[in-house]
PDB file of N, CA and C in Angstrom:
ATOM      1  N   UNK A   1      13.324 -18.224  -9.571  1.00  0.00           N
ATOM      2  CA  UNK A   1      13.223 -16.876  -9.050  1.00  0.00           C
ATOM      3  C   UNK A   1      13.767 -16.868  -7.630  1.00  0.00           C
ATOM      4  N   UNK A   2      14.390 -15.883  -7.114  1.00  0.00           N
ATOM      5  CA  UNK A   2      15.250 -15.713  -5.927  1.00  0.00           C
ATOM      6  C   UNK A   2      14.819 -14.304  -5.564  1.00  0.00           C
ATOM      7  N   UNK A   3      14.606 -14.355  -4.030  1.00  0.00           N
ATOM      8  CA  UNK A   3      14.442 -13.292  -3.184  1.00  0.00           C
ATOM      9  C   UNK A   3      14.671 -13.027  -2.269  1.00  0.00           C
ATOM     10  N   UNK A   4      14.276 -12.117  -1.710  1.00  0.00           N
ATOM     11  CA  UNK A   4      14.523 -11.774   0.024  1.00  0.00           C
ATOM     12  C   UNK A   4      13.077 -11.516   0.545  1.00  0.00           C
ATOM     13  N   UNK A   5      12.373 -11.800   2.068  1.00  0.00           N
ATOM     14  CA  UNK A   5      11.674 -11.861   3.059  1.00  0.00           C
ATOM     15  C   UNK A   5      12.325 -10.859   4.043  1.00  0.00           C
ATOM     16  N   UNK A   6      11.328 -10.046   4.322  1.00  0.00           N
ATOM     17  CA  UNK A   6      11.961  -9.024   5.448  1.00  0.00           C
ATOM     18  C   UNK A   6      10.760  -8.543   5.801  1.00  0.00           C
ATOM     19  N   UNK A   7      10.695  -8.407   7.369  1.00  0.00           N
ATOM     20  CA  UNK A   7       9.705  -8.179   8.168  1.00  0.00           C
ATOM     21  C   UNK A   7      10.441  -7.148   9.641  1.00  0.00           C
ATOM     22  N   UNK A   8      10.186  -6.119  10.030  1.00  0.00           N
ATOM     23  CA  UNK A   8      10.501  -5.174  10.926  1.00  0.00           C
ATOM     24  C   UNK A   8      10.554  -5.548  12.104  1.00  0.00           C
ATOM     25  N   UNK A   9       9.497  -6.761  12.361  1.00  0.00           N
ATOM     26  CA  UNK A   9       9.026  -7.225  13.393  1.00  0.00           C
ATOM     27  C   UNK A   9       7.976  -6.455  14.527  1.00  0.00           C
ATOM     28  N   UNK A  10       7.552  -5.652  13.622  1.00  0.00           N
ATOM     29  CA  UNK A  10       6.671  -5.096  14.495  1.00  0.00           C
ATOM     30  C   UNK A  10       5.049  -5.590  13.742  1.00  0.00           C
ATOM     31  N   UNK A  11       3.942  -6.106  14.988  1.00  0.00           N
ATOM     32  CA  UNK A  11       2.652  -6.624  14.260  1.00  0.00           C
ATOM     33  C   UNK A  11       1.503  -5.983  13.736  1.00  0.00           C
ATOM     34  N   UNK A  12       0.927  -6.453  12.942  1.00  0.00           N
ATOM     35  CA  UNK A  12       0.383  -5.641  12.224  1.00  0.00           C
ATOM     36  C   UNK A  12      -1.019  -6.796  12.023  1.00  0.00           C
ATOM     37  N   UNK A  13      -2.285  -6.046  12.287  1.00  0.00           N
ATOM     38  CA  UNK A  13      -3.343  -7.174  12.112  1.00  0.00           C
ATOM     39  C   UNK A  13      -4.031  -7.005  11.085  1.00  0.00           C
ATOM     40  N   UNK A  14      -4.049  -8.621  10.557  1.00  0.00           N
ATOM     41  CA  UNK A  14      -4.991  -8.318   9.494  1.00  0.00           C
ATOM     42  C   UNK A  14      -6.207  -7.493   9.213  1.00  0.00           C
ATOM     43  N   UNK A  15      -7.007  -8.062  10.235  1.00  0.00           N
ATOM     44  CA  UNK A  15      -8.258  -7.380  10.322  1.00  0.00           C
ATOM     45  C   UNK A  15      -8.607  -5.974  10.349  1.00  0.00           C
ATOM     46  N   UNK A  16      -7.453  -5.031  11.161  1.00  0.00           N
ATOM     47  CA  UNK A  16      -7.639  -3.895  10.713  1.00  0.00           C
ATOM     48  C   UNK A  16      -6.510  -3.232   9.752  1.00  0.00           C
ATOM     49  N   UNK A  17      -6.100  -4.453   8.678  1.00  0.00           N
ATOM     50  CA  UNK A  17      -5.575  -4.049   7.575  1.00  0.00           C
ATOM     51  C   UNK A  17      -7.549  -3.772   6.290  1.00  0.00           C
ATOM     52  N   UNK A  18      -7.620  -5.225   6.514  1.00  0.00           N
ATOM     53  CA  UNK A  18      -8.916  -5.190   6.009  1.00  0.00           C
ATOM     54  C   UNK A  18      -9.953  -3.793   6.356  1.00  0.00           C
ATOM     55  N   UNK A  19      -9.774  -4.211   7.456  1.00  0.00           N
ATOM     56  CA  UNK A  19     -11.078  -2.317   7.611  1.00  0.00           C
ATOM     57  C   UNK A  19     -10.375  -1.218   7.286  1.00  0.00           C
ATOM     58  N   UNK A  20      -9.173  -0.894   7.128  1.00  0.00           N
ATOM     59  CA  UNK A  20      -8.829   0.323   6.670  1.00  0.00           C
ATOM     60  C   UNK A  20      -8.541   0.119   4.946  1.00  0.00           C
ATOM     61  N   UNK A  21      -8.960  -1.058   4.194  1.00  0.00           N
ATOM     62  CA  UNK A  21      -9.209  -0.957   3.152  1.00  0.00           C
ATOM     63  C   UNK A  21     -10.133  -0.372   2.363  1.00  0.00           C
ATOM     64  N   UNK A  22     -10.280   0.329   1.368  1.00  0.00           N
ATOM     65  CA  UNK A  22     -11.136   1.417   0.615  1.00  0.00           C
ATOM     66  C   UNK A  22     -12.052   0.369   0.001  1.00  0.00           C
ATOM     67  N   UNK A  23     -11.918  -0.783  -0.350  1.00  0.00           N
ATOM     68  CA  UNK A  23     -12.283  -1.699  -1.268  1.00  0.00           C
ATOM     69  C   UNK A  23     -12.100  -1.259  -2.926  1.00  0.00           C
ATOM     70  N   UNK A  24     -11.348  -0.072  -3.332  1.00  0.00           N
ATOM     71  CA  UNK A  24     -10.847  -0.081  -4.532  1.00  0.00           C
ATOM     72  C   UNK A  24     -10.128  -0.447  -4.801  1.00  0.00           C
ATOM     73  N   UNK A  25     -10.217  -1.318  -6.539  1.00  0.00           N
ATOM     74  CA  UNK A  25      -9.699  -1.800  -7.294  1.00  0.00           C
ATOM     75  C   UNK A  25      -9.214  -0.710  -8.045  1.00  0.00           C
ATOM     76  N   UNK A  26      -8.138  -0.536  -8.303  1.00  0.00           N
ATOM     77  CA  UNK A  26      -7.199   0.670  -8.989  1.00  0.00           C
ATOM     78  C   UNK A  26      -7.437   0.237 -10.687  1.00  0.00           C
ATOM     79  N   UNK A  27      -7.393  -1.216 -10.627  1.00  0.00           N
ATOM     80  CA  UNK A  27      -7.063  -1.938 -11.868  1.00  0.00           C
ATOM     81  C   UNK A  27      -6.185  -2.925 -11.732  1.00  0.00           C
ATOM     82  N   UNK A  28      -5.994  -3.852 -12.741  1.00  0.00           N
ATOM     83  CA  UNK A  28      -5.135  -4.924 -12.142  1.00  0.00           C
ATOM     84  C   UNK A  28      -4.782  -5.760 -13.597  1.00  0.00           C
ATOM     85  N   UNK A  29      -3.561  -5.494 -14.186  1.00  0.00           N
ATOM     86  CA  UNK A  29      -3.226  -6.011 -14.945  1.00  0.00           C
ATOM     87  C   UNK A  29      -1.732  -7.470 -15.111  1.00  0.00           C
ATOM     88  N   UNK A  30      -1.817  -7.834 -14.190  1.00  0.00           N
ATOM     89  CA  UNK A  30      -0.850  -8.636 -13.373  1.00  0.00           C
ATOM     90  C   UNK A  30      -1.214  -9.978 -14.092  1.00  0.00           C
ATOM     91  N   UNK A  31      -2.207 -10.540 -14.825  1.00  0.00           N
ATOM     92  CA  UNK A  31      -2.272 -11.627 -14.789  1.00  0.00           C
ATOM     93  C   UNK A  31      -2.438 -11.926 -16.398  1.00  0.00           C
ATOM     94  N   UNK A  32      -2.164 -10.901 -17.070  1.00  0.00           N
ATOM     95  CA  UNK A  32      -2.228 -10.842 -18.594  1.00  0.00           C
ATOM     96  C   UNK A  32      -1.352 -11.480 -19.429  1.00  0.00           C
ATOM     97  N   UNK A  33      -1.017 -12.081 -19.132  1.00  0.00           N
ATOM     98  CA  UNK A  33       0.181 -13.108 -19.703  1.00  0.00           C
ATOM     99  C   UNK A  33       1.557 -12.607 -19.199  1.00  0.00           C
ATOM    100  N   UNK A  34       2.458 -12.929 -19.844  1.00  0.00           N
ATOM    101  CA  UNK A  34       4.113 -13.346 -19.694  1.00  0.00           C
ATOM    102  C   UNK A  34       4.177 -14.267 -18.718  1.00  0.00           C
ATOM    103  N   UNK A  35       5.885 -14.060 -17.935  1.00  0.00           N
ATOM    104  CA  UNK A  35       6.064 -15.039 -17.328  1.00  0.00           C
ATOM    105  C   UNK A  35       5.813 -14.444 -15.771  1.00  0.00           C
ATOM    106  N   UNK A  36       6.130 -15.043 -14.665  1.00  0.00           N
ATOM    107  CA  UNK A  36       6.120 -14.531 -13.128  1.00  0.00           C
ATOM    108  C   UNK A  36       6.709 -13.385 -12.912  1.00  0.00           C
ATOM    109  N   UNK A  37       7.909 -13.152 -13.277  1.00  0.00           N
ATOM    110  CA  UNK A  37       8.266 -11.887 -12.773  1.00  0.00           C
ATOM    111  C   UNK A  37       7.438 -11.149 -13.789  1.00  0.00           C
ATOM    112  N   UNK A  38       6.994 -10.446 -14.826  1.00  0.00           N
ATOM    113  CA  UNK A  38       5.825  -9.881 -15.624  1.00  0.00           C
ATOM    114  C   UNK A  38       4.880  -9.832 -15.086  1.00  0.00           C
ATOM    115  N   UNK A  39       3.969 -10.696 -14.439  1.00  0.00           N
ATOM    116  CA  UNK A  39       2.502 -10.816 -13.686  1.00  0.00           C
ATOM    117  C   UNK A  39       2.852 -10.147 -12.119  1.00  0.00           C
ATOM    118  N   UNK A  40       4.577 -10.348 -11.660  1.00  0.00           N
ATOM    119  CA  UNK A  40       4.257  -9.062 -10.181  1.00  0.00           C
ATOM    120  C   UNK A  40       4.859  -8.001 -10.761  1.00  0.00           C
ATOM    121  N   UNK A  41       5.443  -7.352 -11.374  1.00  0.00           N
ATOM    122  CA  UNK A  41       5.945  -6.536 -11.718  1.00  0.00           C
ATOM    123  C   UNK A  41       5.046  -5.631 -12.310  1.00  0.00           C
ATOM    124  N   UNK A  42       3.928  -5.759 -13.268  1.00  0.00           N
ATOM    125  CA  UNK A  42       2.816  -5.189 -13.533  1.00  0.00           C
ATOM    126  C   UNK A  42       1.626  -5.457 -12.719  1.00  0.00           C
ATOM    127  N   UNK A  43       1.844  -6.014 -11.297  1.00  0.00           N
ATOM    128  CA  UNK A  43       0.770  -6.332 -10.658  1.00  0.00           C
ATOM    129  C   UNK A  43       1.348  -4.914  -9.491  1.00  0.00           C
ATOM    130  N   UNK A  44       0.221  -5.432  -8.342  1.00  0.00           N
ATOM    131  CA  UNK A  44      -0.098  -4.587  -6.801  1.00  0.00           C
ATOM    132  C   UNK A  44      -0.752  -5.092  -6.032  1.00  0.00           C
ATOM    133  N   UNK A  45      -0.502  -4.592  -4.593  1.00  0.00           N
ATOM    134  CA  UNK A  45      -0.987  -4.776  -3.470  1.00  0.00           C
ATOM    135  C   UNK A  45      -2.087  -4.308  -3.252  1.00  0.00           C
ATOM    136  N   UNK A  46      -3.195  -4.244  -3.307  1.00  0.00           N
ATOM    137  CA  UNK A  46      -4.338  -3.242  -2.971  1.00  0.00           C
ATOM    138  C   UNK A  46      -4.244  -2.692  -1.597  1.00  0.00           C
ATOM    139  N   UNK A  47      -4.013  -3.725  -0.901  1.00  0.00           N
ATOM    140  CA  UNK A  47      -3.824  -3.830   1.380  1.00  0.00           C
ATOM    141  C   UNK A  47      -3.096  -2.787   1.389  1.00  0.00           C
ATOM    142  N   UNK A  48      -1.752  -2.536   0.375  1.00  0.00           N
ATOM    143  CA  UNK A  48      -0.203  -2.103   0.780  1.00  0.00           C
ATOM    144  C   UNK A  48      -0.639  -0.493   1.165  1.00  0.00           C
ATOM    145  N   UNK A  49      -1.705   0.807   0.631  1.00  0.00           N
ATOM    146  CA  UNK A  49      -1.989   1.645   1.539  1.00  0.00           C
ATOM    147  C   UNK A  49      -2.646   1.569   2.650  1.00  0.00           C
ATOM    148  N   UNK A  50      -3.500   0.806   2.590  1.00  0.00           N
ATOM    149  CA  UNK A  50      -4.070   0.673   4.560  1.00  0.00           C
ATOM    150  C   UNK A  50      -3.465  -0.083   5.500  1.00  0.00           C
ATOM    151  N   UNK A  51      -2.200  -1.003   4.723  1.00  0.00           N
ATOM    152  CA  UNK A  51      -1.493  -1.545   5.707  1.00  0.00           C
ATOM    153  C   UNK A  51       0.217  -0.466   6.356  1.00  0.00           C
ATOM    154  N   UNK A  52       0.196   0.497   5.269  1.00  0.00           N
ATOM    155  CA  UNK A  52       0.817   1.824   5.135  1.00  0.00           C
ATOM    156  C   UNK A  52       0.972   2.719   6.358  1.00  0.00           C
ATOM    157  N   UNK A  53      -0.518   2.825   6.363  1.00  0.00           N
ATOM    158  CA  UNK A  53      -1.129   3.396   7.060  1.00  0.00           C
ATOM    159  C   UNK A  53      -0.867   3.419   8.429  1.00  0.00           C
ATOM    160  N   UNK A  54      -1.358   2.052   8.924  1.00  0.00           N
ATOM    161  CA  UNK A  54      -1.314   1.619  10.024  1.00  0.00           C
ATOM    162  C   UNK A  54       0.225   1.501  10.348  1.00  0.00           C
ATOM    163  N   UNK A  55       0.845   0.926   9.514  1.00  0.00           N
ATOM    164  CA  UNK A  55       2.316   0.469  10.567  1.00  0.00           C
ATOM    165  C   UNK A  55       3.344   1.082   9.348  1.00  0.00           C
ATOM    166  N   UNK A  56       3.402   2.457   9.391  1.00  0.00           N
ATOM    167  CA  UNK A  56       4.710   3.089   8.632  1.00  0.00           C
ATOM    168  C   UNK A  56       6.497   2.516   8.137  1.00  0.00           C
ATOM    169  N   UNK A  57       6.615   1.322   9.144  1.00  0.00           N
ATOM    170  CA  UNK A  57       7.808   0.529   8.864  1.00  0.00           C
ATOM    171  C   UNK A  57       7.437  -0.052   7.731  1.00  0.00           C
ATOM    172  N   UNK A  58       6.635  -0.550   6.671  1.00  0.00           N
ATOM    173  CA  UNK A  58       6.114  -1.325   6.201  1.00  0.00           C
ATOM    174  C   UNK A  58       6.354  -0.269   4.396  1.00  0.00           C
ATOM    175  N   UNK A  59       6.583   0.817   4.695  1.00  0.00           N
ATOM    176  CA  UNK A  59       7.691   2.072   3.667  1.00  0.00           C
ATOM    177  C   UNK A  59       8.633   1.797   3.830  1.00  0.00           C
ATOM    178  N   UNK A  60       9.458   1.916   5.361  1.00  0.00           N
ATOM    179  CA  UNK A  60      10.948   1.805   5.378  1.00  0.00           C
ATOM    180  C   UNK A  60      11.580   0.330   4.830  1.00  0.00           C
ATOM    181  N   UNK A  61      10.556  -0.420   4.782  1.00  0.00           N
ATOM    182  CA  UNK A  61      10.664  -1.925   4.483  1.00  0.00           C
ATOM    183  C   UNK A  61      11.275  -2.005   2.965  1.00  0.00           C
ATOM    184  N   UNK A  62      10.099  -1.701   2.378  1.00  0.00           N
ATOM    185  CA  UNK A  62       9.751  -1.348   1.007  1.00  0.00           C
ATOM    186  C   UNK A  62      11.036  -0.520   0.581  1.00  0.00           C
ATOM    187  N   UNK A  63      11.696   0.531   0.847  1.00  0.00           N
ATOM    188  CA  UNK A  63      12.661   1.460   0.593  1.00  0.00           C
ATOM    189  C   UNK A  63      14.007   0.956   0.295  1.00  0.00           C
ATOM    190  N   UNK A  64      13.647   0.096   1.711  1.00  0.00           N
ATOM    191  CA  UNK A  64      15.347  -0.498   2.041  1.00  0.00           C
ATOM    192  C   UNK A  64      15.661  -2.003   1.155  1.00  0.00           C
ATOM    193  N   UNK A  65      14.900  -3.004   0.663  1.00  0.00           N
ATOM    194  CA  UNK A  65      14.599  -3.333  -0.265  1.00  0.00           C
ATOM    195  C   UNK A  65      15.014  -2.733  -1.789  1.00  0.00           C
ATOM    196  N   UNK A  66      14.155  -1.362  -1.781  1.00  0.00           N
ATOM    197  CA  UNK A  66      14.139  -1.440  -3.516  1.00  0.00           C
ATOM    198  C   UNK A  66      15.800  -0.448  -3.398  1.00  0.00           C
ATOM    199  N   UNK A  67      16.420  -0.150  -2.494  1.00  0.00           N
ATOM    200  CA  UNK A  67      17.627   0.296  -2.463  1.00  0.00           C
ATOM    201  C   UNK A  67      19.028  -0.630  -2.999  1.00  0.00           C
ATOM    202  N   UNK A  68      18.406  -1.790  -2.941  1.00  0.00           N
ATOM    203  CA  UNK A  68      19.105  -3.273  -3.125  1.00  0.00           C
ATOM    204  C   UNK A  68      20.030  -3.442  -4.616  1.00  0.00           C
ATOM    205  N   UNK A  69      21.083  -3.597  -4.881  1.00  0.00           N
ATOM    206  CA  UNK A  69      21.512  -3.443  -6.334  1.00  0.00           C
ATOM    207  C   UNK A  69      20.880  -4.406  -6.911  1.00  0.00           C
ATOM    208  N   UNK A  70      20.318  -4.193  -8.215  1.00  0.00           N
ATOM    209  CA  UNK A  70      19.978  -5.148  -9.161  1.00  0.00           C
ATOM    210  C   UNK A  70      18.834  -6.154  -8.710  1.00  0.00           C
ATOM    211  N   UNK A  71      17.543  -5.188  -7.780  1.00  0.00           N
ATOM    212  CA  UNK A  71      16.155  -5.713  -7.365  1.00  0.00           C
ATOM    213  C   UNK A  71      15.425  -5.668  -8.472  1.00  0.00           C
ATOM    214  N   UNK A  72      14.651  -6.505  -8.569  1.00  0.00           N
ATOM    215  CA  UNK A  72      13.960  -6.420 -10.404  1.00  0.00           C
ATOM    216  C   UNK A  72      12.571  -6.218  -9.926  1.00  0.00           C
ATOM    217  N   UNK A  73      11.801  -6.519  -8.536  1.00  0.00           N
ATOM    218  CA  UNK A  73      10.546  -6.302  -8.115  1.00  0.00           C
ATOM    219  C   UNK A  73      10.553  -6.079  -6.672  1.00  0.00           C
ATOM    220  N   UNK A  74       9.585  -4.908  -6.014  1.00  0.00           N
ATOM    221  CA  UNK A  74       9.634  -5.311  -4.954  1.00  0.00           C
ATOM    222  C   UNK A  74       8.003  -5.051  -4.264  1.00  0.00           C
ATOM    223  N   UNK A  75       7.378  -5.591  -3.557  1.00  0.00           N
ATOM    224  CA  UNK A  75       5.975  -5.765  -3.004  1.00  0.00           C
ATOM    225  C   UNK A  75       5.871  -6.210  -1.557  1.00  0.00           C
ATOM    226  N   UNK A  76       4.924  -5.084  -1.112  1.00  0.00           N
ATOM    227  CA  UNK A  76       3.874  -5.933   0.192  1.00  0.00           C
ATOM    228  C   UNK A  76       3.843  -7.328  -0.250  1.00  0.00           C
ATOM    229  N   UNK A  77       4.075  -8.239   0.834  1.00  0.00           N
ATOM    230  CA  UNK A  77       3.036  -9.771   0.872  1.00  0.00           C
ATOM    231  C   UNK A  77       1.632 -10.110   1.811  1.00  0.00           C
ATOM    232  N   UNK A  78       0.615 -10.382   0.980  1.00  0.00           N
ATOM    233  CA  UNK A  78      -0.412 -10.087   1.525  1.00  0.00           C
ATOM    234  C   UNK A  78      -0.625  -9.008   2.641  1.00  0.00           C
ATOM    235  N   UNK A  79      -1.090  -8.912   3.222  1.00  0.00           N
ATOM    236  CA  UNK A  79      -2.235  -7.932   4.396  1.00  0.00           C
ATOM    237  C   UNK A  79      -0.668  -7.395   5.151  1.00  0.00           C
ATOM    238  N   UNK A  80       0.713  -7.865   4.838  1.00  0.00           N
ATOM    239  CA  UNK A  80       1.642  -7.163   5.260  1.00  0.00           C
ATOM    240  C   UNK A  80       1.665  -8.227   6.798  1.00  0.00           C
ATOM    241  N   UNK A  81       2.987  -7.650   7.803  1.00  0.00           N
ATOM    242  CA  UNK A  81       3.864  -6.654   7.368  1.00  0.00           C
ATOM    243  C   UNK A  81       5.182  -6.910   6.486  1.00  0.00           C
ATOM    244  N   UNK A  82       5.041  -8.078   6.227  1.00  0.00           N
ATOM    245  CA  UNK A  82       6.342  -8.936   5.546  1.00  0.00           C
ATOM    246  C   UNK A  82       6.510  -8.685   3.790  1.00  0.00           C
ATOM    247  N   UNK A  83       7.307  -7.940   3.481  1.00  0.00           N
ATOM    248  CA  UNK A  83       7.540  -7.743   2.202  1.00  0.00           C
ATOM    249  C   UNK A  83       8.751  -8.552   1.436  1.00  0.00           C
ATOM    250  N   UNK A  84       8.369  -8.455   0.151  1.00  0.00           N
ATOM    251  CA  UNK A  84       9.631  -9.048  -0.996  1.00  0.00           C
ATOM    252  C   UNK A  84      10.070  -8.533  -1.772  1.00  0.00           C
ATOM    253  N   UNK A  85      11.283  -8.814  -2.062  1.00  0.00           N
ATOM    254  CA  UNK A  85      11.892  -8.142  -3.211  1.00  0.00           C
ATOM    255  C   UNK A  85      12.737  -9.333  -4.118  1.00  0.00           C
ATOM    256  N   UNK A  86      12.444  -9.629  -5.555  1.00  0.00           N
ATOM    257  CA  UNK A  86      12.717 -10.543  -6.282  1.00  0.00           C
ATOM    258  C   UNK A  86      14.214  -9.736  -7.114  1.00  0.00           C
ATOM    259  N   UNK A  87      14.997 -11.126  -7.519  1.00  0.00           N
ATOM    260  CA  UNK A  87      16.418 -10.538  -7.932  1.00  0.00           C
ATOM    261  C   UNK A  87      16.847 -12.027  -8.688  1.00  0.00           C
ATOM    262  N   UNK A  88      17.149 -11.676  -9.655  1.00  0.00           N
ATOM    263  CA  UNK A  88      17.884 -12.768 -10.886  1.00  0.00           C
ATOM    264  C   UNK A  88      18.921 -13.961 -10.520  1.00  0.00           C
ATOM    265  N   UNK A  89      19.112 -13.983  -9.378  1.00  0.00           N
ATOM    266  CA  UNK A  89      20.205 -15.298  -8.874  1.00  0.00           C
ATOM    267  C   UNK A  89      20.179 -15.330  -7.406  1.00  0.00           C
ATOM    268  N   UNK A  90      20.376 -16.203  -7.110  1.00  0.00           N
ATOM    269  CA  UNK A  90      20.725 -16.580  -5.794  1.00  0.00           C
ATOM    270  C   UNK A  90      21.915 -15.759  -4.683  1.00  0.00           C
ATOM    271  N   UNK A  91      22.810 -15.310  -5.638  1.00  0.00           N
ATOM    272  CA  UNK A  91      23.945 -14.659  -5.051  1.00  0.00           C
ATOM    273  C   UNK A  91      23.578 -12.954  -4.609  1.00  0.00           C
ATOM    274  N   UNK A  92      22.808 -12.463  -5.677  1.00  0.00           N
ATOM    275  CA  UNK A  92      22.341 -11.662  -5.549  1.00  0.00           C
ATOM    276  C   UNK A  92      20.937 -10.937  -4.214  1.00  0.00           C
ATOM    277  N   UNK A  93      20.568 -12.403  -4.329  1.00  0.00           N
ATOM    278  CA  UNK A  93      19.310 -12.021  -3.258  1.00  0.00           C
ATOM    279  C   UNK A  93      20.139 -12.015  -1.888  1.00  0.00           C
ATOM    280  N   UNK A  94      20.950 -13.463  -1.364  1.00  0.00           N
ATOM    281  CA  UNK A  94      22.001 -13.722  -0.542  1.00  0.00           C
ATOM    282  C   UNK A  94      22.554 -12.362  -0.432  1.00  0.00           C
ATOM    283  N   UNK A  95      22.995 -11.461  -0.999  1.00  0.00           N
ATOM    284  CA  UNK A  95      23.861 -10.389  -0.731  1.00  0.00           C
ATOM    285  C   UNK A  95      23.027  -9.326  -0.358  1.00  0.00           C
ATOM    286  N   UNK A  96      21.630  -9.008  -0.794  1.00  0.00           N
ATOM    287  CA  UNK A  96      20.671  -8.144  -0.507  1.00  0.00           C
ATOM    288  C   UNK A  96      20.345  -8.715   0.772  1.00  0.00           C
ATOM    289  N   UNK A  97      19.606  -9.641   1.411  1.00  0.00           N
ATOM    290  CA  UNK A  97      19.608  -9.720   2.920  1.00  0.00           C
ATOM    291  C   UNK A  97      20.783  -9.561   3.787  1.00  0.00           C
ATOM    292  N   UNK A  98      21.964  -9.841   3.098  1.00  0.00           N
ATOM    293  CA  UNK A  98      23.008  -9.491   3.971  1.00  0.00           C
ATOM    294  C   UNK A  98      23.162  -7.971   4.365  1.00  0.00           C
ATOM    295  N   UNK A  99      22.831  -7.343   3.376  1.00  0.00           N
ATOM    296  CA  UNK A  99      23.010  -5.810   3.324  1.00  0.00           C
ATOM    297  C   UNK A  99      22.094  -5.469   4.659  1.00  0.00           C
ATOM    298  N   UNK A 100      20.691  -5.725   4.240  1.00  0.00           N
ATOM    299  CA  UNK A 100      19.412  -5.555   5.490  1.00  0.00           C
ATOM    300  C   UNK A 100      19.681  -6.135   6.390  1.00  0.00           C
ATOM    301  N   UNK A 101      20.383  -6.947   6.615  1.00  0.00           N
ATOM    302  CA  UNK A 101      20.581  -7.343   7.918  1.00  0.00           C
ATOM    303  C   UNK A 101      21.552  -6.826   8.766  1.00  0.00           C
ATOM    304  N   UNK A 102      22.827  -6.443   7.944  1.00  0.00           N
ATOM    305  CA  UNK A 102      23.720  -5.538   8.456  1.00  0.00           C
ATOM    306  C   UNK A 102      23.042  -4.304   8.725  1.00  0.00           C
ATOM    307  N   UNK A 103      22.329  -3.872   8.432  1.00  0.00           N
ATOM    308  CA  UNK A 103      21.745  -2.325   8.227  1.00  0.00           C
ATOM    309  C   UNK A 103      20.279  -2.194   9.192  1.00  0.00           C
ATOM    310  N   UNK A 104      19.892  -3.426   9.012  1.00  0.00           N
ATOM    311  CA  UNK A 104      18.561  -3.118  10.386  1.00  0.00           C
ATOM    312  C   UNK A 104      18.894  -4.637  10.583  1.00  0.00           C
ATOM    313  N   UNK A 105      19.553  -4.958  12.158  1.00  0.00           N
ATOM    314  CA  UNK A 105      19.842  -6.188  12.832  1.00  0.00           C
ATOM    315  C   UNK A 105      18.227  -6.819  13.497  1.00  0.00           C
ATOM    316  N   UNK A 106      17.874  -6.087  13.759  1.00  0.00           N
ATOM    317  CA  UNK A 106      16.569  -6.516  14.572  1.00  0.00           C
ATOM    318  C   UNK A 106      15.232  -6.562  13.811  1.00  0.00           C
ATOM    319  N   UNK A 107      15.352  -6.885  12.472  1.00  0.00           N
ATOM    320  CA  UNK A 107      14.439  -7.311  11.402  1.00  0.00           C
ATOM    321  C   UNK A 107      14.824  -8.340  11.010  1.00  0.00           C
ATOM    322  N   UNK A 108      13.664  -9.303  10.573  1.00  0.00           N
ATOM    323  CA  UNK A 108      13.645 -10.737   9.507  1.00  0.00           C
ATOM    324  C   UNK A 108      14.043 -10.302   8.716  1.00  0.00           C
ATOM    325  N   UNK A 109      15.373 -11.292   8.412  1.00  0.00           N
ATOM    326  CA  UNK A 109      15.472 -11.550   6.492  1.00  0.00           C
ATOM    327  C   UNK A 109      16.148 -12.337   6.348  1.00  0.00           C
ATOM    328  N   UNK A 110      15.254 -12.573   5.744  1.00  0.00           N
ATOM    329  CA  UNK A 110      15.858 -14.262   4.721  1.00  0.00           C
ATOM    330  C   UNK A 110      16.103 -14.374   3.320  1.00  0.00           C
ATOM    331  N   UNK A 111      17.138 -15.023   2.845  1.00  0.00           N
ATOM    332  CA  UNK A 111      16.803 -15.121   1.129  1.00  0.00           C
ATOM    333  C   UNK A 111      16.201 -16.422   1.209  1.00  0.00           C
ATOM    334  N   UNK A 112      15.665 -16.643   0.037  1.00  0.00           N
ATOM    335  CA  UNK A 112      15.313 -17.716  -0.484  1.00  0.00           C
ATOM    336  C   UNK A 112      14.994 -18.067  -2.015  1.00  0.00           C
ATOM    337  N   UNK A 113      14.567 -19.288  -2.572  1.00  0.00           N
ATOM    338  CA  UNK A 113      14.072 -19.222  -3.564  1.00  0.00           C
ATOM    339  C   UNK A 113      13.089 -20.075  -4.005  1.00  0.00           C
ATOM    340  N   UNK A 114      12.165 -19.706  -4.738  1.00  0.00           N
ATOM    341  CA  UNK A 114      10.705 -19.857  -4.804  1.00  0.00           C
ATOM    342  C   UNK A 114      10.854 -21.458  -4.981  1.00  0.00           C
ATOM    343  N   UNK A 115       9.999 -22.023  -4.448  1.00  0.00           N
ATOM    344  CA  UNK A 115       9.506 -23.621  -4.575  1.00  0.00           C
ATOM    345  C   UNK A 115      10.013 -23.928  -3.285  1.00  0.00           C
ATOM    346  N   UNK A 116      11.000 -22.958  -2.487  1.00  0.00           N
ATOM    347  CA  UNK A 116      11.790 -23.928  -1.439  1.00  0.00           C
ATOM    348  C   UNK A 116      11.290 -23.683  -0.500  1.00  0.00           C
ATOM    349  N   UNK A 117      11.155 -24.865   0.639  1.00  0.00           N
ATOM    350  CA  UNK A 117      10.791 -24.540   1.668  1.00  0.00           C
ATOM    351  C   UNK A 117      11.698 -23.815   2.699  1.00  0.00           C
ATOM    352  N   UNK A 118      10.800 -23.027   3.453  1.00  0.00           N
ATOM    353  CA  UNK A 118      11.574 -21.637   4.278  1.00  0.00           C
ATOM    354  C   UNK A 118      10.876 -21.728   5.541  1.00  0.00           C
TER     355      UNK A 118
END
């Protein structure tokens, strides 16, 4: 699996990601079998509205991401503000951070791919 890491660079604290959490569970069907991309793709962030909330880049994140040709998932990572977006090859993810990076210079992004160290 291959992706991109992108962060606005603006901070965002956990802790009052946590307190502006509702503590609802919407439901959560993410872990019902298939393979990885199946378990995030039918999964969610619970944090991703109170972390929303608080630091609005964390949409534009998300946007500019799922704008990406041929993104197959895209999600908050934990308590935020750093999001992902998963994509079928290496060339593909590589070309999606290039895009975000051309397009917002003063944000993280990295491709990578899962197992590797980053």
């Amino acid at each position: 699996m291959h992706g991109v890491l992108v962060n606005a660079g603006t901070p965002l604290s956990t802790q009052a990601v946590f307190n502006g959490f509702t503590g609802t569970d919407v439901g959560f069907d993410g872990l019902s079998g298939g393979g990885l991309l199946d378990m995030v793709q039918n999964g969610r962030n619970d944090l991703q509205q109170a972390a929303c909330q608080l630091l609005s880049e964390i949409e534009t994140v998300l946007e500019t991401i799922e704008a990406q040709t041929d993104v197959l998932c895209v999600r908050m990572s934990g308590s935020g503000a750093t999001c992902f977006g998963l994509f079928a090859s290496q060339d593909l993810a590589a070309e999606a951070a290039k895009n975000i990076k051309d397009m917002h210079p003063d944000w993280w992004c990295i491709s990578y791919q899962m197992g590797e160290k980053i």
